[in-house]
N, C-alpha and C. Protein backbone atom coordinates (compact mmCIF):
# COMPACT_ATOMS: atom_id res chain seq x y z
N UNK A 1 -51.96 -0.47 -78.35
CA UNK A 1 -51.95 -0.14 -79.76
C UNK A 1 -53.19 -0.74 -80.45
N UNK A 2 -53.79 -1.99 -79.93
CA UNK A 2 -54.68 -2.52 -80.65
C UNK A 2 -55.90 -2.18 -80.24
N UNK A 3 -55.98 -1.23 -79.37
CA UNK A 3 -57.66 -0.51 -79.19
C UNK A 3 -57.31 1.25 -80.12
N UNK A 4 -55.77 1.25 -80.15
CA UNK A 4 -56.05 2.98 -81.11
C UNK A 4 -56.56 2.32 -82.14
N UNK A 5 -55.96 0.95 -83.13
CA UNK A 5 -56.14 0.81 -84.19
C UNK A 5 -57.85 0.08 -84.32
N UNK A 6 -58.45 -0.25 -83.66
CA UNK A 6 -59.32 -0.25 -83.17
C UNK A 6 -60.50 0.75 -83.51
N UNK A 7 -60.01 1.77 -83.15
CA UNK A 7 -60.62 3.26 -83.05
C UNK A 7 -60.88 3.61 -84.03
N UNK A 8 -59.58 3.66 -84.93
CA UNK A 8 -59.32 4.45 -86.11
C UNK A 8 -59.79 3.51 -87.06
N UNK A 9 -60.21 1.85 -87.10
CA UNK A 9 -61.22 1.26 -87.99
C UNK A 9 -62.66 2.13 -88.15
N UNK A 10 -63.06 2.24 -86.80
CA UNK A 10 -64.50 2.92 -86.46
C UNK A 10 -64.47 4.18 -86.85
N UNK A 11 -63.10 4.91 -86.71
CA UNK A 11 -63.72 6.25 -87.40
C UNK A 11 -63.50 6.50 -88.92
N UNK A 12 -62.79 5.41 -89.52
CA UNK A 12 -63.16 4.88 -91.06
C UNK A 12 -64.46 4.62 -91.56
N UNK A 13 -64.98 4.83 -90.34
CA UNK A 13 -66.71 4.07 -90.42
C UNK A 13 -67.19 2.59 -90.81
N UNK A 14 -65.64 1.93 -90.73
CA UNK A 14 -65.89 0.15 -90.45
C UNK A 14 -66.34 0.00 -89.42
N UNK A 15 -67.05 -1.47 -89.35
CA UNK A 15 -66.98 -1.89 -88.37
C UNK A 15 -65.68 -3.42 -87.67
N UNK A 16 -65.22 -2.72 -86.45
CA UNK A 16 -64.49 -3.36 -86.08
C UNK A 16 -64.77 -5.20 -85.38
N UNK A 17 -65.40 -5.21 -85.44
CA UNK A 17 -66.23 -5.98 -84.85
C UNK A 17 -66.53 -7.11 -86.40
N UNK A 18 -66.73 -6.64 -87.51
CA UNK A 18 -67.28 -8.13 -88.71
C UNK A 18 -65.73 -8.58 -89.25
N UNK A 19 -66.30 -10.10 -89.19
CA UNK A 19 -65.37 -11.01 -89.61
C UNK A 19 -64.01 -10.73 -89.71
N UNK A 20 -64.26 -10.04 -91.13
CA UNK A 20 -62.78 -9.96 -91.67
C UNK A 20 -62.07 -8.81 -90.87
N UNK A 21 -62.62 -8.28 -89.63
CA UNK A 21 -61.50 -7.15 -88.93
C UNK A 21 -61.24 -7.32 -87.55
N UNK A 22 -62.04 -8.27 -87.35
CA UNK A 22 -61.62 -8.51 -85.61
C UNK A 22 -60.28 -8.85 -85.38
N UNK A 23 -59.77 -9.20 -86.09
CA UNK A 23 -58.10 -9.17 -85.41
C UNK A 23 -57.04 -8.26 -86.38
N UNK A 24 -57.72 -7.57 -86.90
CA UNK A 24 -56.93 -6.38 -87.63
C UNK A 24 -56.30 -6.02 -86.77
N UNK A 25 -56.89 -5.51 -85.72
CA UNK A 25 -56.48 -4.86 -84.56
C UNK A 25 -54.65 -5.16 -84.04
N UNK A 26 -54.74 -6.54 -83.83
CA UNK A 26 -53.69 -7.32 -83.51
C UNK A 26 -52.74 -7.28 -84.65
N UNK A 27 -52.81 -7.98 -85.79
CA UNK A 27 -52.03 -7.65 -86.84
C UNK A 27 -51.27 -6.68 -87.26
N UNK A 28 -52.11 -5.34 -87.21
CA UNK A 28 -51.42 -4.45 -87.14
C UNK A 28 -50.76 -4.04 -86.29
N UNK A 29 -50.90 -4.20 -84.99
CA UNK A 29 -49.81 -3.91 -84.09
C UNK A 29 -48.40 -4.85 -84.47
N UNK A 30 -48.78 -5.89 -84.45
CA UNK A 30 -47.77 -6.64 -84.27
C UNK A 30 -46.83 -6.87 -85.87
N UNK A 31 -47.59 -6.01 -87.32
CA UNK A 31 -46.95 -5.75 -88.46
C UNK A 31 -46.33 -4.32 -88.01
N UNK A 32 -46.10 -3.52 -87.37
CA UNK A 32 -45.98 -2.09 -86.88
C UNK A 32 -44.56 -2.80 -85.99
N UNK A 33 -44.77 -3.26 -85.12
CA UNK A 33 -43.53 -3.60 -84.17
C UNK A 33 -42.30 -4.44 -85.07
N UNK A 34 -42.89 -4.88 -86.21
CA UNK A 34 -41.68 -5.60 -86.82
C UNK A 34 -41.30 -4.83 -87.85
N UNK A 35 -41.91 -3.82 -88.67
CA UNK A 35 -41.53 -2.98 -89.31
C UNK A 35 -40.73 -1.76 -88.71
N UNK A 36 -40.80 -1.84 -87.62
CA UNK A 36 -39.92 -0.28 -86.93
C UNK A 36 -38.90 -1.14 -85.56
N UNK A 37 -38.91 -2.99 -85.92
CA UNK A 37 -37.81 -3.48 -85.36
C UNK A 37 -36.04 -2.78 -85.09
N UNK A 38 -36.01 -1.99 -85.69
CA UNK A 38 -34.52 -1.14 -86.11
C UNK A 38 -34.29 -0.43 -84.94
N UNK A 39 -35.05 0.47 -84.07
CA UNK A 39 -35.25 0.97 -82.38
C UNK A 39 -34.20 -0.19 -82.03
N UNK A 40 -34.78 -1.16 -81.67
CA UNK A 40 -34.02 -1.87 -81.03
C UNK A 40 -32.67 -2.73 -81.38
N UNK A 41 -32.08 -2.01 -82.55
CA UNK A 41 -30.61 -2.71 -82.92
C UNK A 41 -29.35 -1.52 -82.56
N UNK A 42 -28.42 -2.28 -82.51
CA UNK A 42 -27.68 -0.99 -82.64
C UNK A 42 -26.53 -1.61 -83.88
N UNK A 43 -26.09 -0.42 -85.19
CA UNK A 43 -25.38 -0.89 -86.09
C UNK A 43 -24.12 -1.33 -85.99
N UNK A 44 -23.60 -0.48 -84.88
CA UNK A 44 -22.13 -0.71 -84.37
C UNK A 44 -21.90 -2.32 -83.85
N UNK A 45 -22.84 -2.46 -83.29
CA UNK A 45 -22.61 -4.10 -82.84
C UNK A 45 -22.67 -4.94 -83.33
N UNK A 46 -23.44 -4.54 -84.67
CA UNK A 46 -23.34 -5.24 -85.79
C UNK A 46 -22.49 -5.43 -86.61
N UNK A 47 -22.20 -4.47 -86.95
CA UNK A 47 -20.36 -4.60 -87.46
C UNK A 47 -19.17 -5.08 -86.94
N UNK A 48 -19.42 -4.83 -85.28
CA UNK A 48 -18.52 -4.87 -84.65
C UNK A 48 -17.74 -6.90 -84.37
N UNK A 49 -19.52 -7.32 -84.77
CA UNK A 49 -19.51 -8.58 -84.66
C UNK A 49 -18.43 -9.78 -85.56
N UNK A 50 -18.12 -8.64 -86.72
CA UNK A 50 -17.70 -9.43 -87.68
C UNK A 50 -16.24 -8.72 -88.77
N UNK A 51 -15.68 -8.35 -87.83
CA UNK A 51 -14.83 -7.33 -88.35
C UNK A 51 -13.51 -8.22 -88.67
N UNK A 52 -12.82 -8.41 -89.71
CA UNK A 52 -11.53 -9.49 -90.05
C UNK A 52 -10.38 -8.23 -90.52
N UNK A 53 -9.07 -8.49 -90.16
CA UNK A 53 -8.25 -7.92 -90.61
C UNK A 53 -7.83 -8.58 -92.05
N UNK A 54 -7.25 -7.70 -92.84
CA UNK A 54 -7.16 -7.85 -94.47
C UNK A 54 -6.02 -7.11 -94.61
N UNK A 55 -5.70 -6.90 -96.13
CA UNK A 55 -4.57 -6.40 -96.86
C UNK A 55 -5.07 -5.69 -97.84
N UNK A 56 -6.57 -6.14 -98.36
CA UNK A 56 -7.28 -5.55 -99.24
C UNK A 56 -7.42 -3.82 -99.20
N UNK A 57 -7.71 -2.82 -100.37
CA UNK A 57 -7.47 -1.62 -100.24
C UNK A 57 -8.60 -1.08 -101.19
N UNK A 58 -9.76 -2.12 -102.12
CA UNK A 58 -9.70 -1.80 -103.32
C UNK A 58 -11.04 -2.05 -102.64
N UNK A 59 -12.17 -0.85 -103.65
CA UNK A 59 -13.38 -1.13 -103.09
C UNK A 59 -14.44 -2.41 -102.99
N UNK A 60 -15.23 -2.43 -101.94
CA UNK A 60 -16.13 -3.35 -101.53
C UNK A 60 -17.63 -2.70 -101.71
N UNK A 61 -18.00 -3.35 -102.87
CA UNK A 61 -19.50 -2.96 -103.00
C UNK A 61 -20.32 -3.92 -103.15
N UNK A 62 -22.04 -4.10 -102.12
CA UNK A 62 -23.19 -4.90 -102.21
C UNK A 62 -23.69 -3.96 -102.95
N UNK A 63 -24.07 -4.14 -103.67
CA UNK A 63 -25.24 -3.14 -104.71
C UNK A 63 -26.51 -4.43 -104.52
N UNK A 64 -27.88 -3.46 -105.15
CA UNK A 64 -29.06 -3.71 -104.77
C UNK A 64 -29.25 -4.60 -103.54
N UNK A 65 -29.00 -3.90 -102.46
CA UNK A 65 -29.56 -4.83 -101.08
C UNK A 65 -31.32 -4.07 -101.26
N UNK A 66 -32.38 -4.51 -101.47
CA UNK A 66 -33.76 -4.42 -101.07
C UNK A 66 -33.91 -3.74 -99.68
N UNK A 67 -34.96 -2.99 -100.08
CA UNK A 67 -35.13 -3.05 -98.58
C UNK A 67 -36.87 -2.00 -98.69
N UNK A 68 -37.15 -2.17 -97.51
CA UNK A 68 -38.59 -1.72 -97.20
C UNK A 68 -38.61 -0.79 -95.58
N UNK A 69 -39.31 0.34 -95.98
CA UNK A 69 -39.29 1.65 -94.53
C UNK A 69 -40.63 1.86 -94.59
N UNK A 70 -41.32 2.58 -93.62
CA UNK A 70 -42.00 3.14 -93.65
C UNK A 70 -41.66 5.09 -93.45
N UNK A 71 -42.56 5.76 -94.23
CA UNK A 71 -42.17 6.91 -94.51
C UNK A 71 -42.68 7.56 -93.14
N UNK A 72 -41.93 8.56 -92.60
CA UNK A 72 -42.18 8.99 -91.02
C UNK A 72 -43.39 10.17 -91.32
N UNK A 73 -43.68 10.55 -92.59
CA UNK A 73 -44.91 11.78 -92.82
C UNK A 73 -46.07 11.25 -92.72
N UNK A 74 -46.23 9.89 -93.50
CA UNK A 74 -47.71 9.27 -93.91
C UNK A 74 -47.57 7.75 -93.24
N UNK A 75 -46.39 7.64 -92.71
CA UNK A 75 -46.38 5.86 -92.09
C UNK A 75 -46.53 5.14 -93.43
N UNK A 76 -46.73 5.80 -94.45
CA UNK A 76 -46.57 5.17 -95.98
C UNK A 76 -45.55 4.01 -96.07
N UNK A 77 -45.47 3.00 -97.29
CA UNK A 77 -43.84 2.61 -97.48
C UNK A 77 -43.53 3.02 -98.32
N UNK A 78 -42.01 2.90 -98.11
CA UNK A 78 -41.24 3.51 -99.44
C UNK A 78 -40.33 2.17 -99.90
N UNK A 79 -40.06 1.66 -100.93
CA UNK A 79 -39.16 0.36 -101.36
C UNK A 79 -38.29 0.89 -102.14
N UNK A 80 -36.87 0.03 -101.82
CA UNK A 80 -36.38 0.19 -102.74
C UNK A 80 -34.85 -0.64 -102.74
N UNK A 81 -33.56 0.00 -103.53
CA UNK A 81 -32.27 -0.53 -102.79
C UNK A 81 -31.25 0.25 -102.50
N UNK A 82 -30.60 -0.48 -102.06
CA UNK A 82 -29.20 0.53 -101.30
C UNK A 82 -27.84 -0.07 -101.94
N UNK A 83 -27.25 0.79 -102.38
CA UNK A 83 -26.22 0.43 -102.72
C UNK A 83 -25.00 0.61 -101.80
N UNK A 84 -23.89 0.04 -101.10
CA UNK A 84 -23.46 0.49 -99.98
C UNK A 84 -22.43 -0.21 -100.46
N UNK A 85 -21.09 1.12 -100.03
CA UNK A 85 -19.24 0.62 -100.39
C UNK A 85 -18.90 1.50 -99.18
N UNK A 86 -17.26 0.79 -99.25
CA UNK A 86 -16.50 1.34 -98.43
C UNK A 86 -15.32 0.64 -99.18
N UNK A 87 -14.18 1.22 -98.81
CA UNK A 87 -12.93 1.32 -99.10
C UNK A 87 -11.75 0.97 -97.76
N UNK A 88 -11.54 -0.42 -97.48
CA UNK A 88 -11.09 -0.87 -96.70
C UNK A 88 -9.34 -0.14 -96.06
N UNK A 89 -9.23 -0.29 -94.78
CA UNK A 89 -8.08 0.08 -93.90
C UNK A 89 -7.04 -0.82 -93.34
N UNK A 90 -7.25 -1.69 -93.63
CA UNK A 90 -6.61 -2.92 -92.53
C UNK A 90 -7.49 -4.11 -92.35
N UNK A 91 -9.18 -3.80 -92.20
CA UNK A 91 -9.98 -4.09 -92.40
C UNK A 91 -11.60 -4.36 -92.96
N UNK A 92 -12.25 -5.74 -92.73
CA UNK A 92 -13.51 -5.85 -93.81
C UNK A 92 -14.13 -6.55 -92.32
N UNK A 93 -15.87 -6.07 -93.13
CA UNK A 93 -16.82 -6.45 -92.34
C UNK A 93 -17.52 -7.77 -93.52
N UNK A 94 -17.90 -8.76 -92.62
CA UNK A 94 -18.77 -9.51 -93.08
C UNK A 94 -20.28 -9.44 -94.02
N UNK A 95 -19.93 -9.82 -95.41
CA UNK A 95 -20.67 -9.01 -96.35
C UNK A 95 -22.46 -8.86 -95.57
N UNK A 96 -22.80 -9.77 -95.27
CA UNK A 96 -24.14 -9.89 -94.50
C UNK A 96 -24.34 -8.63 -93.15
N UNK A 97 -23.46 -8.06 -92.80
CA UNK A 97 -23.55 -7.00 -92.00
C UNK A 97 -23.41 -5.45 -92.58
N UNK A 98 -23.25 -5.79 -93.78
CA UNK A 98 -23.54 -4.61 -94.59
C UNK A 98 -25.48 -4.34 -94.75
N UNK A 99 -25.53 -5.61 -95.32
CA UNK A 99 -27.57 -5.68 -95.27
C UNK A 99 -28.33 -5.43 -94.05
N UNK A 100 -27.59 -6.47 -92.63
CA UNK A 100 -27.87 -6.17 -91.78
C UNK A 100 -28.36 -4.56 -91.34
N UNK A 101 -27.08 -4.07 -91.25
CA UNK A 101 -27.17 -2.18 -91.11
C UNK A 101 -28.46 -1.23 -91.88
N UNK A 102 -28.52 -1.73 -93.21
CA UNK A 102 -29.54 -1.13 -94.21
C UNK A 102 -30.37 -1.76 -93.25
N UNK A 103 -30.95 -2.79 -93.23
CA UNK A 103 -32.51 -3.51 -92.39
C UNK A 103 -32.24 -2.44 -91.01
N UNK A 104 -31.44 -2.41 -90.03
CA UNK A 104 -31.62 -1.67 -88.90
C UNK A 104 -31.88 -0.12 -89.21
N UNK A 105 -31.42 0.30 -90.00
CA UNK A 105 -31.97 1.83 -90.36
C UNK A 105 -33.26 1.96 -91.19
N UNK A 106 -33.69 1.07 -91.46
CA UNK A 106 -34.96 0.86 -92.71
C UNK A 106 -36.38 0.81 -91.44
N UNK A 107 -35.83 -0.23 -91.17
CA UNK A 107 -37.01 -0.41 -90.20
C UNK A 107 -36.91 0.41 -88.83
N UNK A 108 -37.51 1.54 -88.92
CA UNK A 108 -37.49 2.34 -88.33
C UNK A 108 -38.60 3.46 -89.17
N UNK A 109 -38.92 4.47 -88.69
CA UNK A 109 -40.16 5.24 -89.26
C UNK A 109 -38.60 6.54 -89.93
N UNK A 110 -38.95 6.42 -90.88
CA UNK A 110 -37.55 7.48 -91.54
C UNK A 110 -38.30 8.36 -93.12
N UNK A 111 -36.74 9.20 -93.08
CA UNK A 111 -36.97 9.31 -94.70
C UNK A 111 -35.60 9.17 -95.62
N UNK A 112 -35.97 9.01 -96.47
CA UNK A 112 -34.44 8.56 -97.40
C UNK A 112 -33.57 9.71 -97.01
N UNK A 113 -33.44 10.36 -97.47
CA UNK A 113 -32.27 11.45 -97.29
C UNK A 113 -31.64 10.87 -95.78
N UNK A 114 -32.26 11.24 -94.40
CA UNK A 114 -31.49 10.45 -93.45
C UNK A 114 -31.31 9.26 -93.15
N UNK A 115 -32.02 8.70 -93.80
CA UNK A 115 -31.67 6.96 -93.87
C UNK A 115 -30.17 6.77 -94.59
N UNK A 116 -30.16 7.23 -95.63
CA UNK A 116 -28.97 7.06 -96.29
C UNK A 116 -27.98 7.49 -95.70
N UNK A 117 -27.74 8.88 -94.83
CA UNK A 117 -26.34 9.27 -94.25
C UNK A 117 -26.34 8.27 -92.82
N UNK A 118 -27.63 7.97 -92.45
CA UNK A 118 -27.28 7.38 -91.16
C UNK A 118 -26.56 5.96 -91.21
N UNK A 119 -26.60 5.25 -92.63
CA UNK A 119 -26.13 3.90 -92.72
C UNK A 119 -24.41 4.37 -92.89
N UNK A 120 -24.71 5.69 -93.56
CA UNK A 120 -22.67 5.96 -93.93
C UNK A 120 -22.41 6.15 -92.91
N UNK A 121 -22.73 7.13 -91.83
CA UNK A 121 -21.98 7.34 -90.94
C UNK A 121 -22.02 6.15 -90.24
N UNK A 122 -22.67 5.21 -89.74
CA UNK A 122 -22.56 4.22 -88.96
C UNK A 122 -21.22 3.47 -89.73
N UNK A 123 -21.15 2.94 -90.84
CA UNK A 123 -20.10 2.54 -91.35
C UNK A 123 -18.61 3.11 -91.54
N UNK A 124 -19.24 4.38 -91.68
CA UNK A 124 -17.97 5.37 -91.26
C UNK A 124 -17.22 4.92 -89.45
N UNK A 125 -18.02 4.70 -88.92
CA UNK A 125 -17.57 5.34 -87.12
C UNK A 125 -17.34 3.67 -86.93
N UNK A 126 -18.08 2.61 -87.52
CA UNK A 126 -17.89 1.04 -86.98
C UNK A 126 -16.39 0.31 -88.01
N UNK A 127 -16.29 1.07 -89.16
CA UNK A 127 -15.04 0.46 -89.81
C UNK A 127 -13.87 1.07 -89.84
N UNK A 128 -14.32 2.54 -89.70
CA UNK A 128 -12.89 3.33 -89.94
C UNK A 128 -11.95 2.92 -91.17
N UNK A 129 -13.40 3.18 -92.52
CA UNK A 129 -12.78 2.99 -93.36
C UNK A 129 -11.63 4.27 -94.42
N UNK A 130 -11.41 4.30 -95.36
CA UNK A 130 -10.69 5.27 -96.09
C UNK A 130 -11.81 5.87 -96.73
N UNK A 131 -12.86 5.39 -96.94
CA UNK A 131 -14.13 5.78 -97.70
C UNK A 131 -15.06 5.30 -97.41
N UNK A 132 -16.44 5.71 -97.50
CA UNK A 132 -17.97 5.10 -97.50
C UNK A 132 -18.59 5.46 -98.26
N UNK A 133 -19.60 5.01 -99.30
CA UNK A 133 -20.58 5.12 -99.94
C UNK A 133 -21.64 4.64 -100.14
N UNK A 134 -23.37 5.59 -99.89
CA UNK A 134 -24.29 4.54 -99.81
C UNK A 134 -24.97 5.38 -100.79
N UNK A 135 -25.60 5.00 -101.53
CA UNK A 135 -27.02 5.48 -102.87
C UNK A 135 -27.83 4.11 -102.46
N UNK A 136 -29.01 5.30 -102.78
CA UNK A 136 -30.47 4.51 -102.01
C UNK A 136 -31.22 5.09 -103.46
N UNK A 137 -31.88 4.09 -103.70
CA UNK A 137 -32.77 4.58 -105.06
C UNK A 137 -34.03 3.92 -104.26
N UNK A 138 -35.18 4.95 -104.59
CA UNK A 138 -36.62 4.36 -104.13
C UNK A 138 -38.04 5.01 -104.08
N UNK A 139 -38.93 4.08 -104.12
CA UNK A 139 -40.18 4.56 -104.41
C UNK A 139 -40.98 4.78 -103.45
N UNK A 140 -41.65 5.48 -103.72
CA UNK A 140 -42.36 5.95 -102.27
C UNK A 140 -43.40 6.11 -102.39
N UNK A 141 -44.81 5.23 -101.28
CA UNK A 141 -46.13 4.57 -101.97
C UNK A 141 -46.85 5.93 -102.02
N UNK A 142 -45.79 6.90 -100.95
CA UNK A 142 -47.08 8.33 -100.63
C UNK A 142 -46.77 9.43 -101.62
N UNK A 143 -45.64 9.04 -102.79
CA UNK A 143 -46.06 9.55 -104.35
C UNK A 143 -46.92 8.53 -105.35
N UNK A 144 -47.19 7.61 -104.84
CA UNK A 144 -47.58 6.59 -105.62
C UNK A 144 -49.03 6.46 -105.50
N UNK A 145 -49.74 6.71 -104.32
CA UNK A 145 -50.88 6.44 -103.53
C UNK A 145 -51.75 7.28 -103.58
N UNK A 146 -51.55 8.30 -103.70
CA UNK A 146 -51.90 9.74 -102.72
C UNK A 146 -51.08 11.08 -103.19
N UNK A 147 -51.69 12.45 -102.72
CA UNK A 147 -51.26 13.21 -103.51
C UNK A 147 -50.99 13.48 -104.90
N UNK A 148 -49.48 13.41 -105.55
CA UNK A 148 -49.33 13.74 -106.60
C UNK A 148 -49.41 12.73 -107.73
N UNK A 149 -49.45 11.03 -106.94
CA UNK A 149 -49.60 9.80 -107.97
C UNK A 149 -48.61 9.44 -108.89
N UNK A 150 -47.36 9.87 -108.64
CA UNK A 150 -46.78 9.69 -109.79
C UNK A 150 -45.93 7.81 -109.54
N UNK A 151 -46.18 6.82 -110.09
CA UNK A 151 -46.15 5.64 -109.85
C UNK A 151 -44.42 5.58 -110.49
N UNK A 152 -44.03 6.09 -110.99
CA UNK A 152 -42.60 5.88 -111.89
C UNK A 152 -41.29 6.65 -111.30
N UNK A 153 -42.29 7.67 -110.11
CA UNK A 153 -40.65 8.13 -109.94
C UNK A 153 -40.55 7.37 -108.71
N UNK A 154 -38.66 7.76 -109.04
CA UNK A 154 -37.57 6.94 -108.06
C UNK A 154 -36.98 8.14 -107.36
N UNK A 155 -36.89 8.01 -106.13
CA UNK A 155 -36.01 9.01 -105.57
C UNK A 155 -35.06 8.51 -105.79
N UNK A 156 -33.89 9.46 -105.82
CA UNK A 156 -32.25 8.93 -105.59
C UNK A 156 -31.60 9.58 -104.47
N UNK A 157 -30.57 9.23 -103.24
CA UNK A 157 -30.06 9.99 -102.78
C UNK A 157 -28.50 9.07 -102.24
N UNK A 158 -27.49 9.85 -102.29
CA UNK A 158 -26.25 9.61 -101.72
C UNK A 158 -25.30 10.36 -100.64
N UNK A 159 -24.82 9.68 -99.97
CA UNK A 159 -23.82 10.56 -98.87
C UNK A 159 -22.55 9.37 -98.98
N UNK A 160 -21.69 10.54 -98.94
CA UNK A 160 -20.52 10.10 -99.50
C UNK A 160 -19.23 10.64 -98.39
N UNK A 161 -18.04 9.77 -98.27
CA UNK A 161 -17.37 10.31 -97.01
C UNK A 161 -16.22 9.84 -97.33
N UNK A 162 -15.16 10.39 -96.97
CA UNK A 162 -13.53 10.21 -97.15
C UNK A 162 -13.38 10.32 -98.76
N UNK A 163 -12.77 9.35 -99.24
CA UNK A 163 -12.25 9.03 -100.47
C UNK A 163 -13.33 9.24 -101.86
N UNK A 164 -14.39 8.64 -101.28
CA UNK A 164 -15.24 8.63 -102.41
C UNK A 164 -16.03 9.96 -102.18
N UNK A 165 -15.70 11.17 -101.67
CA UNK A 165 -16.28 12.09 -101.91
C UNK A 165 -14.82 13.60 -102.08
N UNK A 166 -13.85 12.71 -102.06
CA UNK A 166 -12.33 13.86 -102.18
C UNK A 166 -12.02 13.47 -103.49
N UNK A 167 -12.14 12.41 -104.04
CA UNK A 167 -11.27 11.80 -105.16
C UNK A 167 -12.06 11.52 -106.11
N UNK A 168 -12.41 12.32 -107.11
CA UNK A 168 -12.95 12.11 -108.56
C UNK A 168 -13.09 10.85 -109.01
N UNK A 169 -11.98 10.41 -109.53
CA UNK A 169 -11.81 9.01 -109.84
C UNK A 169 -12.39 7.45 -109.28
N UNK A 170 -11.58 7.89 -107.86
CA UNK A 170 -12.70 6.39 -107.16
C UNK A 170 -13.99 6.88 -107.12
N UNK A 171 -14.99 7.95 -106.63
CA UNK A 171 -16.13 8.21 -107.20
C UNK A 171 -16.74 7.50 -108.64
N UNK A 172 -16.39 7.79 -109.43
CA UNK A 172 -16.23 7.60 -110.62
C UNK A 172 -16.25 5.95 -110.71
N UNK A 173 -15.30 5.60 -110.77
CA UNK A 173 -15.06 3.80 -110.59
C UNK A 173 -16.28 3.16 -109.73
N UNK A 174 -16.68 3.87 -108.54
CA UNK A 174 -18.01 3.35 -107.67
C UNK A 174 -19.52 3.67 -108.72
N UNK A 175 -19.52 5.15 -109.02
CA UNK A 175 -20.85 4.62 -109.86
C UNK A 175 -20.93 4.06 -111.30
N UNK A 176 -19.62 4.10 -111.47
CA UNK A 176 -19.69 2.74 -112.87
C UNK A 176 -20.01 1.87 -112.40
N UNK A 177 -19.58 0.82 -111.19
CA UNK A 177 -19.89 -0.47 -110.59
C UNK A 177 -21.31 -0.68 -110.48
N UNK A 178 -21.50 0.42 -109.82
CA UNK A 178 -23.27 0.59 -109.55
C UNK A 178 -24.11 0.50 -110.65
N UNK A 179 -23.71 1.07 -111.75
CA UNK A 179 -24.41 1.37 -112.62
C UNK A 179 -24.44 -0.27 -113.83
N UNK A 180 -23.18 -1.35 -113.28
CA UNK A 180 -23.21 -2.19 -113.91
C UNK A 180 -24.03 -3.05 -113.95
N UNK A 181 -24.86 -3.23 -113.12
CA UNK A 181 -25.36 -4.59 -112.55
C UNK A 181 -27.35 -4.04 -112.73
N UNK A 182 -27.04 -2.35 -113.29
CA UNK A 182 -28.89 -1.94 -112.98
C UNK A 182 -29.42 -3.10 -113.50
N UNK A 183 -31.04 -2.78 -113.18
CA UNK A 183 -31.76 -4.29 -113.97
C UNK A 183 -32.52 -3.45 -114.96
C-alpha cells in the first residue's frame, strides 16, 4: 500500500521523496487500516458478549453516539451520529456494545443508507428484540469538499424494524426522545 500511495503523491506532481512526505507513505497506510478496522469485527460477538436477562420492556436509547466512515465513492469522510434503540424481550445488551456495533459498521468503506440498516439488522438478529431503531444524521466531506460544496447539509437516514416501524405511537415516543437531547 505504501508504494501505491507513493505513486499517487508523484502523480499529484509532489515529490515523494522532500521532508514533509517521506513517510506519508506509511501513515497513510497505516491511517487506512484503522479506519476500515470494522472488516475485521464481527457485531454479533459483540453483543453476544454482553447480553443480561431483564424484565425491562420499555425503550433503550444511546442517542448521539459520534462516529466517523469513510465514504466508499470518494474514500471521502462522512461524520456524524447515530442514534440507536431497541425495545427489549427478556433481554439488554451492555450500553457500550451498542457504540461498539456503530464503530464496527463505520469503519469500514460504506454509505449511510447501508450503514444504518446494517447496524439494525445486526441488532435485530444479535438481540431478538421486539423493536430496533437506528437514525444516522451526517455530513459528508464529498458534499462539503468537492462537487456541489454545500457545507450545512446533513443527511438523515433511518431503518426501522418490529415495533418501531408497526406501531405509530412507540415510533412517535422514539423520535421525541431523539429529538430531546438535539444540540
Amino acid at each position: 500500500m505504501e508504494d501505491k500511495v507513493r505513486q499517487i503523491l508523484a502523480d499529484l506532481g509532489e515529490d515523494p521523496e522532500r521532508e514533509g512526505l517521506r513517510k506519508t507513505p506509511r501513515r497513510v497506510a497505516k491511517a487506512l487500516r484503522d479506519l476500515t478496522a470494522g472488516y475485521g469485527e464481527d457485531p454479533l460477538d459483540i453483543l453476544r458478549s454482553a447480553l443480561f436477562e431483564v424484565d425491562n420492556e420499555e425503550i433503550v436509547l444511546i442517542r448521539d453516539i459520534d462516529f466517523a466512515s469513510l465514504c466508499e465513492h470518494h474514500m471521502l469522510p462522512f461524520l456524524g451520529r447515530a442514534h440507536v434503540a431497541y425495545l427489549p424481550q427478556g433481554r439488554v445488551v451492555g450500553l457500550s456494545k451498542l457504540a461498539r456495533v456503530v464503530d464496527v459498521f463505520a469503519r469500514r468503506l460504506q454509505v449511510q443508507e447501508r450503514m444504518t440498516t446494517q447496524i439494525a439488522q445486526a441488532l435485530q438478529e444479535g438481540l431478538a428484540p421486539a423493536g430496533v431503531a437506528v437514525v444516522i444524521e451526517a455530513t459528508h466531506m464529498c458534499m462539503v469538499m468537492r462537487g456541489v460544496r454545500k457545507p450545512n447539509a446533513v443527511t438523515v437516514t433511518s431503518a426501522m424494524f418490529g415495533t418501531f416501524r408497526s406501531d405509530p405511537a412507540t415510533r412517535a415516543e422514539l423520535m421525541k426522545l431523539i429529538g430531546a437531547g438535539s444540540r
